[in-house]
Each structure stands twice: as C-alpha cells, then as structure tokens.
Protein backbone atom coordinates (compact mmCIF):
# COMPACT_ATOMS: atom_id res chain seq x y z
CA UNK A 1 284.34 152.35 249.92
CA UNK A 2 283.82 154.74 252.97
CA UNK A 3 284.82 157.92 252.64
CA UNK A 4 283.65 158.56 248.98
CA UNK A 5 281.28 161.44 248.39
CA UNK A 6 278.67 160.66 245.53
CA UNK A 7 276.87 164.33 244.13
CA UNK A 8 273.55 163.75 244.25
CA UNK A 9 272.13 162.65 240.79
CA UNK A 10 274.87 161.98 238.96
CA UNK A 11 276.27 159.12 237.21
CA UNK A 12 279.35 157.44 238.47
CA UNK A 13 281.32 154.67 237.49
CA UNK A 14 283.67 152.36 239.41
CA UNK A 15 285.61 149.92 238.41
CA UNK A 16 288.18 147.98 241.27
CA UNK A 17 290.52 145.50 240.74
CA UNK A 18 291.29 142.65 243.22
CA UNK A 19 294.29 140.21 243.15
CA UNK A 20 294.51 137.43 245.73
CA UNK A 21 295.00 133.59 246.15
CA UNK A 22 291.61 131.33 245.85
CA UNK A 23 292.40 127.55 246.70
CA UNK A 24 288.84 127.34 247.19
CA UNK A 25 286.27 127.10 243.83
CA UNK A 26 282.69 127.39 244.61
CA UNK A 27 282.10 123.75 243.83
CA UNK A 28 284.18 123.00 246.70
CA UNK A 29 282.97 125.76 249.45
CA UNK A 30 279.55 124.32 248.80
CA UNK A 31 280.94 120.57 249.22
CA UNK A 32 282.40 121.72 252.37
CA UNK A 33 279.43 123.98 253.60
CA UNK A 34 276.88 120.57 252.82
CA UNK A 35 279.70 118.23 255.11
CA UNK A 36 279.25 120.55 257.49
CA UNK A 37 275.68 121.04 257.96
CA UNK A 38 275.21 117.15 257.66
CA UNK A 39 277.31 116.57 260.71
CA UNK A 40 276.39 119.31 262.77
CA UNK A 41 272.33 119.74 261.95
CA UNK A 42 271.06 116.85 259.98
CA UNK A 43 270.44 116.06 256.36
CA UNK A 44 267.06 119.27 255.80
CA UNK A 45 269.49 121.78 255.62
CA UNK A 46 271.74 122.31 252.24
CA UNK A 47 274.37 124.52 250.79
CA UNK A 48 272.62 126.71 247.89
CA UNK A 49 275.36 129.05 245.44
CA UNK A 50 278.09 130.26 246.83
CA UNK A 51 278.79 134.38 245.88
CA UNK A 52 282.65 136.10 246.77
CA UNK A 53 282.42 138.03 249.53
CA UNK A 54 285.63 140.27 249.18
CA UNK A 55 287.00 142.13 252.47
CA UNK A 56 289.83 144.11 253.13
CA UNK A 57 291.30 141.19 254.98
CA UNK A 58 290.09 138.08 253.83
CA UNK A 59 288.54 136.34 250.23
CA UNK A 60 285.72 134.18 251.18
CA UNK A 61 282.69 132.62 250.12
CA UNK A 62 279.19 133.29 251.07
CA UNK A 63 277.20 130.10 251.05
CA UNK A 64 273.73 130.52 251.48
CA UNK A 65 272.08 128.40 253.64
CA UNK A 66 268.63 126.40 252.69
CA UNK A 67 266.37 124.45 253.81
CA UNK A 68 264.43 121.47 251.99
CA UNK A 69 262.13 118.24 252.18
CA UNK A 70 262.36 115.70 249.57
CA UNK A 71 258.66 116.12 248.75
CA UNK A 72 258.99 119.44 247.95
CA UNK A 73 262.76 121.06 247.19
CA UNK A 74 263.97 123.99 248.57
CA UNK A 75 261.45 125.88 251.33
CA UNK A 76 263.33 129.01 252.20
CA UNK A 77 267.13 130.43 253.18
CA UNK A 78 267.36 130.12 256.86
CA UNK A 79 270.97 131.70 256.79
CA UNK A 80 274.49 131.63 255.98
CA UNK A 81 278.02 130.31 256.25
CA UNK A 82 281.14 131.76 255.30
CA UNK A 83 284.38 129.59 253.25
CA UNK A 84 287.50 130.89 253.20
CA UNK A 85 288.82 130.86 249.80
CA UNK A 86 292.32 130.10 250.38
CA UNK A 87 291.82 127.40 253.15
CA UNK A 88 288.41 125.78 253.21
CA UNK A 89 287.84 126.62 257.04
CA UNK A 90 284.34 127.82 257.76
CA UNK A 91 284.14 130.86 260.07
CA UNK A 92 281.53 130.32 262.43
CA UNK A 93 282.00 133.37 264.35
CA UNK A 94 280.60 135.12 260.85
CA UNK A 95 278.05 132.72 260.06
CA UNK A 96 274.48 132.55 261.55
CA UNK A 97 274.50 130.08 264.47
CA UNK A 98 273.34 126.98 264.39
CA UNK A 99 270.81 127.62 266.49
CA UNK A 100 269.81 129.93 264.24
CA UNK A 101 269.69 127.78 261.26
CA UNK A 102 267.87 125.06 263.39
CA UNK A 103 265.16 128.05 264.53
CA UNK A 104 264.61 129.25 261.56
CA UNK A 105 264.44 125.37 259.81
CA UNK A 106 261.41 124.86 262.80
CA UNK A 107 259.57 127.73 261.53
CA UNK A 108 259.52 127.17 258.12
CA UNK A 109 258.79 123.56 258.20
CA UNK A 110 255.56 124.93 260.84
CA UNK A 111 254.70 127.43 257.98
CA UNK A 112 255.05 124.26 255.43
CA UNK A 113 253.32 121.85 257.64
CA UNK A 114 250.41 124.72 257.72
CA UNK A 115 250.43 124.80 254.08
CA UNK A 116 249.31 120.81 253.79
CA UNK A 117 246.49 120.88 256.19
C-alpha cells in the first residue's frame, strides 16, 4: 500500500480482503508453466510452486522457474513466469525471458559440471 505512513517502532496490523474470479488452481498454472517450458526450452527446466501474486489489476500466479538433471533434482531457480488466474495465458512480457532462463540454466549446469570434476 503506498501512501501509508508506519511510526517508527510500533506494531501494526493489517488485514485486506480480496474478492476476484480464479479459473486457474495452482495445479494447473504449474501444468501450464511445465507445457510451456517443454516446447519453448527443452525438458531441464521445470515449473516449481506456484504463490498468488495479487495486483491492482490482475490475479495471477507466480511460478517459479527451476532447473534440474535427472541425476541430481533440482539445481537452482533460474527465474519466473507469470499465470493468469482467470485465463491460463502466460504473460511473457512479466516473466524473465527465455533467454534468460536459458543463461542462467548454462551457468548453473557450468557451476554443476565444476562440482563433478
């Protein structure tokens, strides 16, 4: 909330209330966030949890964004993609770019690849 002055020190407690439409479960943002990433990356890179990521304008989840090898399970997060809850789309123009996924995938499999030798 902008525009809130907190005193300094002092307790505070606030409690919000949000009512809107959410087609969407988790279960299914993270279906649709692992469909994605297998047809536009490759099969390293998973869906982890999703969390609600509430906005003035729009319900959506926040789907983490990991990466893993079958020897070992999950490496590291290398980013994020974002679900709308009421339609399913995913909104890549709030989501880290692929290419950022795919960077940040290279480095951590040279980190991993450092850890084996």
């Amino acid at each position: 909330v902008t525009g809130l002055e907190i005193p300094p020190h002092r307790k505070v407690q606030i409690k919000l209330e949000v009512a809107a439409e959410c087609n969407i479960t988790p279960f299914i943002a993270k279906q649709k966030a692992n469909r994605f990433l297998l047809l536009s990356v490759g099969n390293l890179l998973m869906a982890d949890e999703p969390s609600l990521d509430i906005s003035p304008t729009v319900l959506r989840w926040r789907v983490p964004v990991v990466y893993a090898l079958p020897d070992r399970g999950i490496v590291g997060k290398v980013g994020e993609l974002y679900v709308d809850a009421d339609n399913g789309q995913i909104s890549l123009e709030e989501s880290t770019p692929l290419e950022v996924l795919t960077a940040n995938a290279e480095r951590l499999y040279s980190e991993t690849g450092m850890i084996h030798n």
